[in-house]
C-alpha atoms as a PDB file:
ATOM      1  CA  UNK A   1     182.486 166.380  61.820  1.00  0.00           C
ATOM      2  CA  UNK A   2     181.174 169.598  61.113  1.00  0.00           C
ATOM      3  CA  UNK A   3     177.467 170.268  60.834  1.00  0.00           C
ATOM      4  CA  UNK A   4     178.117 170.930  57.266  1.00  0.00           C
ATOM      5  CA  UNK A   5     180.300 168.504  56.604  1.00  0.00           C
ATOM      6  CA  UNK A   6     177.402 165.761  57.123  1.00  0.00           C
ATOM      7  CA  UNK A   7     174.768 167.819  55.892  1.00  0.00           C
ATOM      8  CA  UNK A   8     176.961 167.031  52.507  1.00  0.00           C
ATOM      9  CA  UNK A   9     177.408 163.817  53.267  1.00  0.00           C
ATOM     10  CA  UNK A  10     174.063 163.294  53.880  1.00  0.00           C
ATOM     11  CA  UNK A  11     173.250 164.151  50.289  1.00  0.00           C
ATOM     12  CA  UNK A  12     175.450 162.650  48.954  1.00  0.00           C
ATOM     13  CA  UNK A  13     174.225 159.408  50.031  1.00  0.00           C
ATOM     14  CA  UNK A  14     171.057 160.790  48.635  1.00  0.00           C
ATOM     15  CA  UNK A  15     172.843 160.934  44.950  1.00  0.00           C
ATOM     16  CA  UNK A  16     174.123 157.438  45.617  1.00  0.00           C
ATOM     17  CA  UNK A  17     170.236 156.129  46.064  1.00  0.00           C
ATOM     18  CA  UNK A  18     168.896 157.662  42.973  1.00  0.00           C
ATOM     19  CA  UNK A  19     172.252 156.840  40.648  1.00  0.00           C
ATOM     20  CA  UNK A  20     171.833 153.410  42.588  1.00  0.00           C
ATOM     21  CA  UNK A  21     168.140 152.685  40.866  1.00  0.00           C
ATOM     22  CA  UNK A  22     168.908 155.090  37.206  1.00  0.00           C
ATOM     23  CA  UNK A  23     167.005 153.700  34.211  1.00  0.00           C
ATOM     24  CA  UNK A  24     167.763 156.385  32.297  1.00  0.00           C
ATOM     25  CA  UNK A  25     170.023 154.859  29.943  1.00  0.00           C
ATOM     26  CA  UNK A  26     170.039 151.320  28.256  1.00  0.00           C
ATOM     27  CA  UNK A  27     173.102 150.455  30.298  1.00  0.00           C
ATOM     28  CA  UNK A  28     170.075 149.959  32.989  1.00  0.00           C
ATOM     29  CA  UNK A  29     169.474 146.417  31.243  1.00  0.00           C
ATOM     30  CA  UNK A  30     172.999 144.878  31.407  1.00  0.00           C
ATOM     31  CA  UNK A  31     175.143 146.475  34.187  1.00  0.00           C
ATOM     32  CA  UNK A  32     175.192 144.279  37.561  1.00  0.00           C
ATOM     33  CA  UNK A  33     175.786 146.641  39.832  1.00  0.00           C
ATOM     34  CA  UNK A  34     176.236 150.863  39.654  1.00  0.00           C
ATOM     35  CA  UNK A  35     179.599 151.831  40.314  1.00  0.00           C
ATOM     36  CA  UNK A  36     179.039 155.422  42.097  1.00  0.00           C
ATOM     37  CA  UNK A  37     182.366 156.082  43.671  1.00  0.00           C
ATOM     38  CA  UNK A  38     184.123 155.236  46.969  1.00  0.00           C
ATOM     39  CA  UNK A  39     186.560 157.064  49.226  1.00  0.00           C
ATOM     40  CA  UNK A  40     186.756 160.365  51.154  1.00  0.00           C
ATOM     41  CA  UNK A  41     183.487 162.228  51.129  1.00  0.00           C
ATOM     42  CA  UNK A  42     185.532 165.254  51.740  1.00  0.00           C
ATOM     43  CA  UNK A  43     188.644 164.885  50.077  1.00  0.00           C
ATOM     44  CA  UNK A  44     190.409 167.817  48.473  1.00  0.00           C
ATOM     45  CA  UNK A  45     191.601 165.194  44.983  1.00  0.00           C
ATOM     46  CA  UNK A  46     189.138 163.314  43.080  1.00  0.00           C
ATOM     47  CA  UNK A  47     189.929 160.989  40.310  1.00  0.00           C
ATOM     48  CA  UNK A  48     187.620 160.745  37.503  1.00  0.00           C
ATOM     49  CA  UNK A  49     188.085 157.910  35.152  1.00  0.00           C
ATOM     50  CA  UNK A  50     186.054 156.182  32.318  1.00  0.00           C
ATOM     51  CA  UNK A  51     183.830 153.350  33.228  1.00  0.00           C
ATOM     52  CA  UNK A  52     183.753 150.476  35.122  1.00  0.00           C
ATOM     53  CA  UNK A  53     185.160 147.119  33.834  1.00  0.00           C
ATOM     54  CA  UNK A  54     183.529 143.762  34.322  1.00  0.00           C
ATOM     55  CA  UNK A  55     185.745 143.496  38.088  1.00  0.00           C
ATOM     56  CA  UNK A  56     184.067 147.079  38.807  1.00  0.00           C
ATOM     57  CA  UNK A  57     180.744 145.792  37.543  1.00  0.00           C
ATOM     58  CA  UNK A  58     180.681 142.880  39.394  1.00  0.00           C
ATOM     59  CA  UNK A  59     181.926 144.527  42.943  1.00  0.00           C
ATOM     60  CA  UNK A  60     180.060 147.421  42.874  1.00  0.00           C
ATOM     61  CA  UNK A  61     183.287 149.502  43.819  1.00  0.00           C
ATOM     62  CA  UNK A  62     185.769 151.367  40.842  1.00  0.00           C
ATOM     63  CA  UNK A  63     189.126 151.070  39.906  1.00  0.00           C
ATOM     64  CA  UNK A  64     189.842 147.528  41.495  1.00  0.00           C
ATOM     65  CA  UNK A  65     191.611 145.636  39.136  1.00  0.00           C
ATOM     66  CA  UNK A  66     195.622 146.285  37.820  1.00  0.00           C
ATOM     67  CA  UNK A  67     194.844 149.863  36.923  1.00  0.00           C
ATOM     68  CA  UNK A  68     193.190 150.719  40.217  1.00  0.00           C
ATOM     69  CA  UNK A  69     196.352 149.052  41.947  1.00  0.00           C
ATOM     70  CA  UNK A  70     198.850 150.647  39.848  1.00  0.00           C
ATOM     71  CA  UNK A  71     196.765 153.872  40.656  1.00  0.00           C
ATOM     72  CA  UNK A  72     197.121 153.385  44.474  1.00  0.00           C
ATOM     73  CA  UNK A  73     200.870 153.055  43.807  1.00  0.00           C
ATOM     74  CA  UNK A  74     201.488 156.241  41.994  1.00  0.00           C
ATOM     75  CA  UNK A  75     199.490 157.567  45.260  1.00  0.00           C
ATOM     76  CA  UNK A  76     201.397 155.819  47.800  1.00  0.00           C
ATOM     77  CA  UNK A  77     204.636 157.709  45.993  1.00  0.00           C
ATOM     78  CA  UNK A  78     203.168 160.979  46.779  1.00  0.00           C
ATOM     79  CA  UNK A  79     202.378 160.010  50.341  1.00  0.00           C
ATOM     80  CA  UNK A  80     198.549 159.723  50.342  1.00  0.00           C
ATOM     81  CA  UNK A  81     196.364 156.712  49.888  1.00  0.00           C
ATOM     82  CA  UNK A  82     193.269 155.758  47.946  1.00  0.00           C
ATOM     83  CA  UNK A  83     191.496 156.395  51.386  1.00  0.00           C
ATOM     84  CA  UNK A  84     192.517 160.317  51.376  1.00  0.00           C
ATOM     85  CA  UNK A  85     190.779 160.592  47.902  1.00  0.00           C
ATOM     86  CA  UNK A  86     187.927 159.624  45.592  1.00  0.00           C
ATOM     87  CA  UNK A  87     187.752 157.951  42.985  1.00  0.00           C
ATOM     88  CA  UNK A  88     184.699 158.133  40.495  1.00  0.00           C
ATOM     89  CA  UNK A  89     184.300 157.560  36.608  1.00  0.00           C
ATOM     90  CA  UNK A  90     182.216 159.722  34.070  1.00  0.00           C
ATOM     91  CA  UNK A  91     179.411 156.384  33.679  1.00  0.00           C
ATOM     92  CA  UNK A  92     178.214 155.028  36.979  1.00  0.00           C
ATOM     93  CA  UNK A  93     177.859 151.436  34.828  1.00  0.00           C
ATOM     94  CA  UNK A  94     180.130 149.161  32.711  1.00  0.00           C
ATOM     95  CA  UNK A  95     179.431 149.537  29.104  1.00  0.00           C
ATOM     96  CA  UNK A  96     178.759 146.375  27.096  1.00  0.00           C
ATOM     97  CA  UNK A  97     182.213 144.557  26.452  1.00  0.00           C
ATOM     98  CA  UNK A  98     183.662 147.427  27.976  1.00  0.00           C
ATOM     99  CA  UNK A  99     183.179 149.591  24.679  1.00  0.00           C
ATOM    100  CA  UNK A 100     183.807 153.008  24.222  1.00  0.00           C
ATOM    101  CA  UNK A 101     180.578 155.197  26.264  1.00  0.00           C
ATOM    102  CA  UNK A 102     178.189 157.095  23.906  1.00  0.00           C
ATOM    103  CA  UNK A 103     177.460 160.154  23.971  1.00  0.00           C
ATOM    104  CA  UNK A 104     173.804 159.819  25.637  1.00  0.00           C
ATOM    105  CA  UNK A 105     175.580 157.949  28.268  1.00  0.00           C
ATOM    106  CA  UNK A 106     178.140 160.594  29.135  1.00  0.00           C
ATOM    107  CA  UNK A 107     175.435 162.891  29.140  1.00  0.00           C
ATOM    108  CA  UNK A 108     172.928 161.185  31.216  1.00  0.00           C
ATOM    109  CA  UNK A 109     175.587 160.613  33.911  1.00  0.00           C
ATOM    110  CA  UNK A 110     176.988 164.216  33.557  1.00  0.00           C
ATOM    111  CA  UNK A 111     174.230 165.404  36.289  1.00  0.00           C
ATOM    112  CA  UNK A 112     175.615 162.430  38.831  1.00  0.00           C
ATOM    113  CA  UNK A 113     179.204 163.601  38.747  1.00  0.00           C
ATOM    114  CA  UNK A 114     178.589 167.479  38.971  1.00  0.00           C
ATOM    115  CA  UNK A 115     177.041 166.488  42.001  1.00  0.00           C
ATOM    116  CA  UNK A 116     179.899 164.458  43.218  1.00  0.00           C
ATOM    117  CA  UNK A 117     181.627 167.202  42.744  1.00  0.00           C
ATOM    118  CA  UNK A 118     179.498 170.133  44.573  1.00  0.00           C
ATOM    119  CA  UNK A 119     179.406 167.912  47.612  1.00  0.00           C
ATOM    120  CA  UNK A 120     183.012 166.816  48.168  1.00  0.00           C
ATOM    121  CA  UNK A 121     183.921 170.022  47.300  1.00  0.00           C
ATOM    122  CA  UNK A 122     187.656 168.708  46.032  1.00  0.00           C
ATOM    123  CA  UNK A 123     190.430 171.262  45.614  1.00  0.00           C
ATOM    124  CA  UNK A 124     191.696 169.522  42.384  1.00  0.00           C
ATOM    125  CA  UNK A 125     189.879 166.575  39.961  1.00  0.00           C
ATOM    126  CA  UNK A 126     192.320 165.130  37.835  1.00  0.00           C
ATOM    127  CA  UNK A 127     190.675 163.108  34.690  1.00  0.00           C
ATOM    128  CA  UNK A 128     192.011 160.152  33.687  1.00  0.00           C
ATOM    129  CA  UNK A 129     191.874 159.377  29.624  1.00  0.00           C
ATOM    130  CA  UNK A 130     190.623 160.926  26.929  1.00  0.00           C
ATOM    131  CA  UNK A 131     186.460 160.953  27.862  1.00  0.00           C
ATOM    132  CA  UNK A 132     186.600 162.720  31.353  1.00  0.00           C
ATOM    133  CA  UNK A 133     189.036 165.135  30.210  1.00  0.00           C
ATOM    134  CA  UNK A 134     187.003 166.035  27.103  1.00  0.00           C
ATOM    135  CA  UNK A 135     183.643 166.115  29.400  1.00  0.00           C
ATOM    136  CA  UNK A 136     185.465 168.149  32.240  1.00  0.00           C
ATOM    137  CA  UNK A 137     187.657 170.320  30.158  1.00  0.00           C
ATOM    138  CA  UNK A 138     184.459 171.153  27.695  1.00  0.00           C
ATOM    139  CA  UNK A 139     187.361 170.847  25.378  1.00  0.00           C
ATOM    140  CA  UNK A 140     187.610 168.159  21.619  1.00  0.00           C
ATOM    141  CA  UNK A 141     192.066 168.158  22.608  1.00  0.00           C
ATOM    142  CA  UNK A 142     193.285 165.057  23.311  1.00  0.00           C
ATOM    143  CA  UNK A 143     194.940 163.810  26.545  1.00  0.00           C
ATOM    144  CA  UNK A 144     198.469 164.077  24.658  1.00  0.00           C
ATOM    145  CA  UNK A 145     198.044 167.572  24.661  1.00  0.00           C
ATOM    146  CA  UNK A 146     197.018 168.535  27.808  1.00  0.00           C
ATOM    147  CA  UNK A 147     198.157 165.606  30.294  1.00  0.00           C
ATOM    148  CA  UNK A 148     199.945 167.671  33.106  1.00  0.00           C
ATOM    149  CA  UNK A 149     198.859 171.120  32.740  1.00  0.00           C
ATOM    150  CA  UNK A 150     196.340 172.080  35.058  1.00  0.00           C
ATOM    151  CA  UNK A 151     193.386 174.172  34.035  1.00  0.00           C
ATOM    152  CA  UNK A 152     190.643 175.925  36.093  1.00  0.00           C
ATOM    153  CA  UNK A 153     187.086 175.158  35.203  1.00  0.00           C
ATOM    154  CA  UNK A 154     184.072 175.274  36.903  1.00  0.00           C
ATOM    155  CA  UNK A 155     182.060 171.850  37.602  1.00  0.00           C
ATOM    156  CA  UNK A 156     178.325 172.331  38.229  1.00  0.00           C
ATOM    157  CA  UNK A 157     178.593 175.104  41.371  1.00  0.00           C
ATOM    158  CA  UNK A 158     182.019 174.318  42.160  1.00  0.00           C
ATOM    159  CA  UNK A 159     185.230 175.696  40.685  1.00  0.00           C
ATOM    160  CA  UNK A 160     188.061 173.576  40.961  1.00  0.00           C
ATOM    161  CA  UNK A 161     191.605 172.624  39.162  1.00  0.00           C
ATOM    162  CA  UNK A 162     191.121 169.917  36.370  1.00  0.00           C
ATOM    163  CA  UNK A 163     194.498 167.942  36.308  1.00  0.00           C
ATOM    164  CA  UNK A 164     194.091 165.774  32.980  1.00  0.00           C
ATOM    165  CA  UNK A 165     196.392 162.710  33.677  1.00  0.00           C
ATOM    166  CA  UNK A 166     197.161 159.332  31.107  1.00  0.00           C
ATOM    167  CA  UNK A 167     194.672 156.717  32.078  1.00  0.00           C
ATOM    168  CA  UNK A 168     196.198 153.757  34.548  1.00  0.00           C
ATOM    169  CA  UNK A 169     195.182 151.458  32.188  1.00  0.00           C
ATOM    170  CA  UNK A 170     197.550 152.971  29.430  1.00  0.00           C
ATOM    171  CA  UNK A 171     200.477 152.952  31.852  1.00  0.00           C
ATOM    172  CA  UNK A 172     200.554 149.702  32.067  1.00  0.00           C
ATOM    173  CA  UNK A 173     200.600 148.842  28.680  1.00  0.00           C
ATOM    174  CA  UNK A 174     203.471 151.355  27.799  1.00  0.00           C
ATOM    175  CA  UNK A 175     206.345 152.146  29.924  1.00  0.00           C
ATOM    176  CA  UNK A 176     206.836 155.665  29.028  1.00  0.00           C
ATOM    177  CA  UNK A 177     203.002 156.484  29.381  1.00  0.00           C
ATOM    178  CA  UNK A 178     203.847 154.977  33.201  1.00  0.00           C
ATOM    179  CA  UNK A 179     206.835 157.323  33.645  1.00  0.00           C
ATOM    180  CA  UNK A 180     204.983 159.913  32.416  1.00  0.00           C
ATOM    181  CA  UNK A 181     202.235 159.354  34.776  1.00  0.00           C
ATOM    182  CA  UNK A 182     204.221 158.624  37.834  1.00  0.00           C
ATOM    183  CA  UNK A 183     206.016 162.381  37.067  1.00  0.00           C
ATOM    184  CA  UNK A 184     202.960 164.432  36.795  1.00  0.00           C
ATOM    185  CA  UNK A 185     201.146 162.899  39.671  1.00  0.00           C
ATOM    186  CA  UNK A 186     204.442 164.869  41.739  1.00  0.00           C
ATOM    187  CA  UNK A 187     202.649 168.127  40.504  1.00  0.00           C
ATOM    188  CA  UNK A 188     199.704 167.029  42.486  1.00  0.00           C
ATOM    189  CA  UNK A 189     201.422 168.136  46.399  1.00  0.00           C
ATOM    190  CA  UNK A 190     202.124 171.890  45.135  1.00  0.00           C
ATOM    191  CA  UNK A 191     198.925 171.846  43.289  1.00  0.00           C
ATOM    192  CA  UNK A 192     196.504 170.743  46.526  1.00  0.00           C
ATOM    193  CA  UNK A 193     198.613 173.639  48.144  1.00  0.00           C
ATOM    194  CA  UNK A 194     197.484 176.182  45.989  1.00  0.00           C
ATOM    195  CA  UNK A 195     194.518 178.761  47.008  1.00  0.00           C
ATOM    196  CA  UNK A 196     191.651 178.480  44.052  1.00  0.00           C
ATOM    197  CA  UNK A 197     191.030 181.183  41.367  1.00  0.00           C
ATOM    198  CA  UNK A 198     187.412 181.462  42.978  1.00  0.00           C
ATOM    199  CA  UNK A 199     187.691 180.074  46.125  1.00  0.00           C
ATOM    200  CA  UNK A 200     183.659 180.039  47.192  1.00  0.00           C
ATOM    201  CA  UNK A 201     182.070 179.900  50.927  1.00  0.00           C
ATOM    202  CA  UNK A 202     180.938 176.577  51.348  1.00  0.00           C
ATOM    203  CA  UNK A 203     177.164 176.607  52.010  1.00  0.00           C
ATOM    204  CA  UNK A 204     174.949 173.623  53.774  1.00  0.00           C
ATOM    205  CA  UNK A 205     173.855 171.334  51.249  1.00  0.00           C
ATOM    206  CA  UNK A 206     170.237 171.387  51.766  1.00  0.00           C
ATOM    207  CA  UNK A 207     168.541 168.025  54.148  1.00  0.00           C
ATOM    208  CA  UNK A 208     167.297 164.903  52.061  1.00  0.00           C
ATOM    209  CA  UNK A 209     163.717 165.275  51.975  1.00  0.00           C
ATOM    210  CA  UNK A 210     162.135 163.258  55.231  1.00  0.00           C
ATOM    211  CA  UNK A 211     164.256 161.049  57.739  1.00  0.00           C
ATOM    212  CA  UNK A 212     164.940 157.839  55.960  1.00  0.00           C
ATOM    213  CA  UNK A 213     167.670 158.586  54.533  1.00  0.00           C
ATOM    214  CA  UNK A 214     169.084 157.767  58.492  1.00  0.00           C
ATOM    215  CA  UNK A 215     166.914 154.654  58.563  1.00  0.00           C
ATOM    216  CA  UNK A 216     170.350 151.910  58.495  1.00  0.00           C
ATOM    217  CA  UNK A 217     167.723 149.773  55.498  1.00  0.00           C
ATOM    218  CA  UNK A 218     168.170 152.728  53.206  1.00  0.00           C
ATOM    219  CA  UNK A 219     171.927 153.123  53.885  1.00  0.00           C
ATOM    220  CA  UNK A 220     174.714 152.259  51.184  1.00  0.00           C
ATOM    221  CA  UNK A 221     177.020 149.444  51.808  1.00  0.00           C
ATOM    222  CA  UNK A 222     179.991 151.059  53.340  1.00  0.00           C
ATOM    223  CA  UNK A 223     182.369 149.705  51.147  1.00  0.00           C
ATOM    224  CA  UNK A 224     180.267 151.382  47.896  1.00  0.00           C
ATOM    225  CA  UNK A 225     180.974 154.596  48.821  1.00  0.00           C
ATOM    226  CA  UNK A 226     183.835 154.430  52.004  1.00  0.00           C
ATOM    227  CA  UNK A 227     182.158 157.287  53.996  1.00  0.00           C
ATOM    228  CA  UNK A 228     182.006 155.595  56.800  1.00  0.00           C
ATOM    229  CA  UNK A 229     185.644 154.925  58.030  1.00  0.00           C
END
């Protein structure tokens, strides 16, 4: 590993700390556990969903119920697994009876992803559902609309494509949704192969402040966040 390459890592473990203890939001008082991400801290695709669900809450880890296993299948049939990516949603904890986030919520998080984002430096995110894509795209249109087509944006200090995608979830409730899916996560291959509109120099991420953050008490579980493998 690279010298930058854990210098990234590093901070992003950092993130994972301070989203680990947030009490910025009233989802503070009823969440079990945050749900931060897990996967490859340097993977070129990220998948952003919505928010964890009471499985996610309780296990600390996202996307591990029916839609996180229908999502590892549509991998598997493009020949990468969920170890090659990460996974992430736009709140880091399960909303009450898994309602709908609010806006305060989104926007309270919004600093956490960004971040994900600048430090795994992915090639392409692809949002899942109608609330990442609307926070990622900056855009009100619907995931009808756009599910498919990729766009370019720019996510905190890192420009990246934004492939907005049906949700897992709505797959398997509608067969067509699930075709649907399974056809535009083929566009992904060609997509990962193509050179970014603004393809920046990636610089150091700067050192956690002091040496704990190497002290194995302050370390994540590796599961949490799957940097480790």
């Amino acid at each position: 590993m690279s010298g930058e390459a854990a210098a990234r890592r590093e901070e992003l473990v950092a993130v994972y700390e301070e989203a680990s203890g947030c009490l910025r939001c009233p989802l503070a008082e009823t969440r079990t556990r945050v749900v931060f991400g897990n996967g490859n801290a340097d993977a070129d695709l990220m998948f952003v969903g919505e928010a964890p669900g009471a499985e996610e809450d309780r296990r600390g880890l996202p996307f591990v119920g029916r839609a996180g296993r229908l999502l590892d299948e549509m991998l598997a049939g493009i020949g990468l697994s969920r170890e090659e990516v990460f996974v992430a949603n736009v709140l880091k904890c399960r909303p009450p009876g898994n309602r709908d986030p609010q806006p305060n919520e989104i926007e309270t998080c919004r600093p956490y992803l960004h971040r994900q984002v600048e430090l795994i430096q992915p090639r392409v995110v692809c949002t899942l559902g109608n609330f990442a894509t609307k926070l990622l795209t900056g855009s009100p249109t619907g995931i009808t609309r756009v599910r498919g087509t990729p766009q370019v944006h720019r996510l905190g200090q890192r420009t990246v494509f934004v492939l907005p995608l049906f949700h897992p979830a709505a797959a398997l409730r509608t067969p067509a949704v699930a075709e649907t899916l399974r056809g535009d996560f083929e566009s992904l291959p060609p997509l990962l192969a193509q050179a970014l509109p603004e393809q920046e120099e990636r610089e150091p991420a700067p050192e956690p402040p002091g040496a704990a953050a190497d002290s194995p008490a302050r370390r994540p579980e590796a599961d949490q966040l799957g940097f480790f493998g």
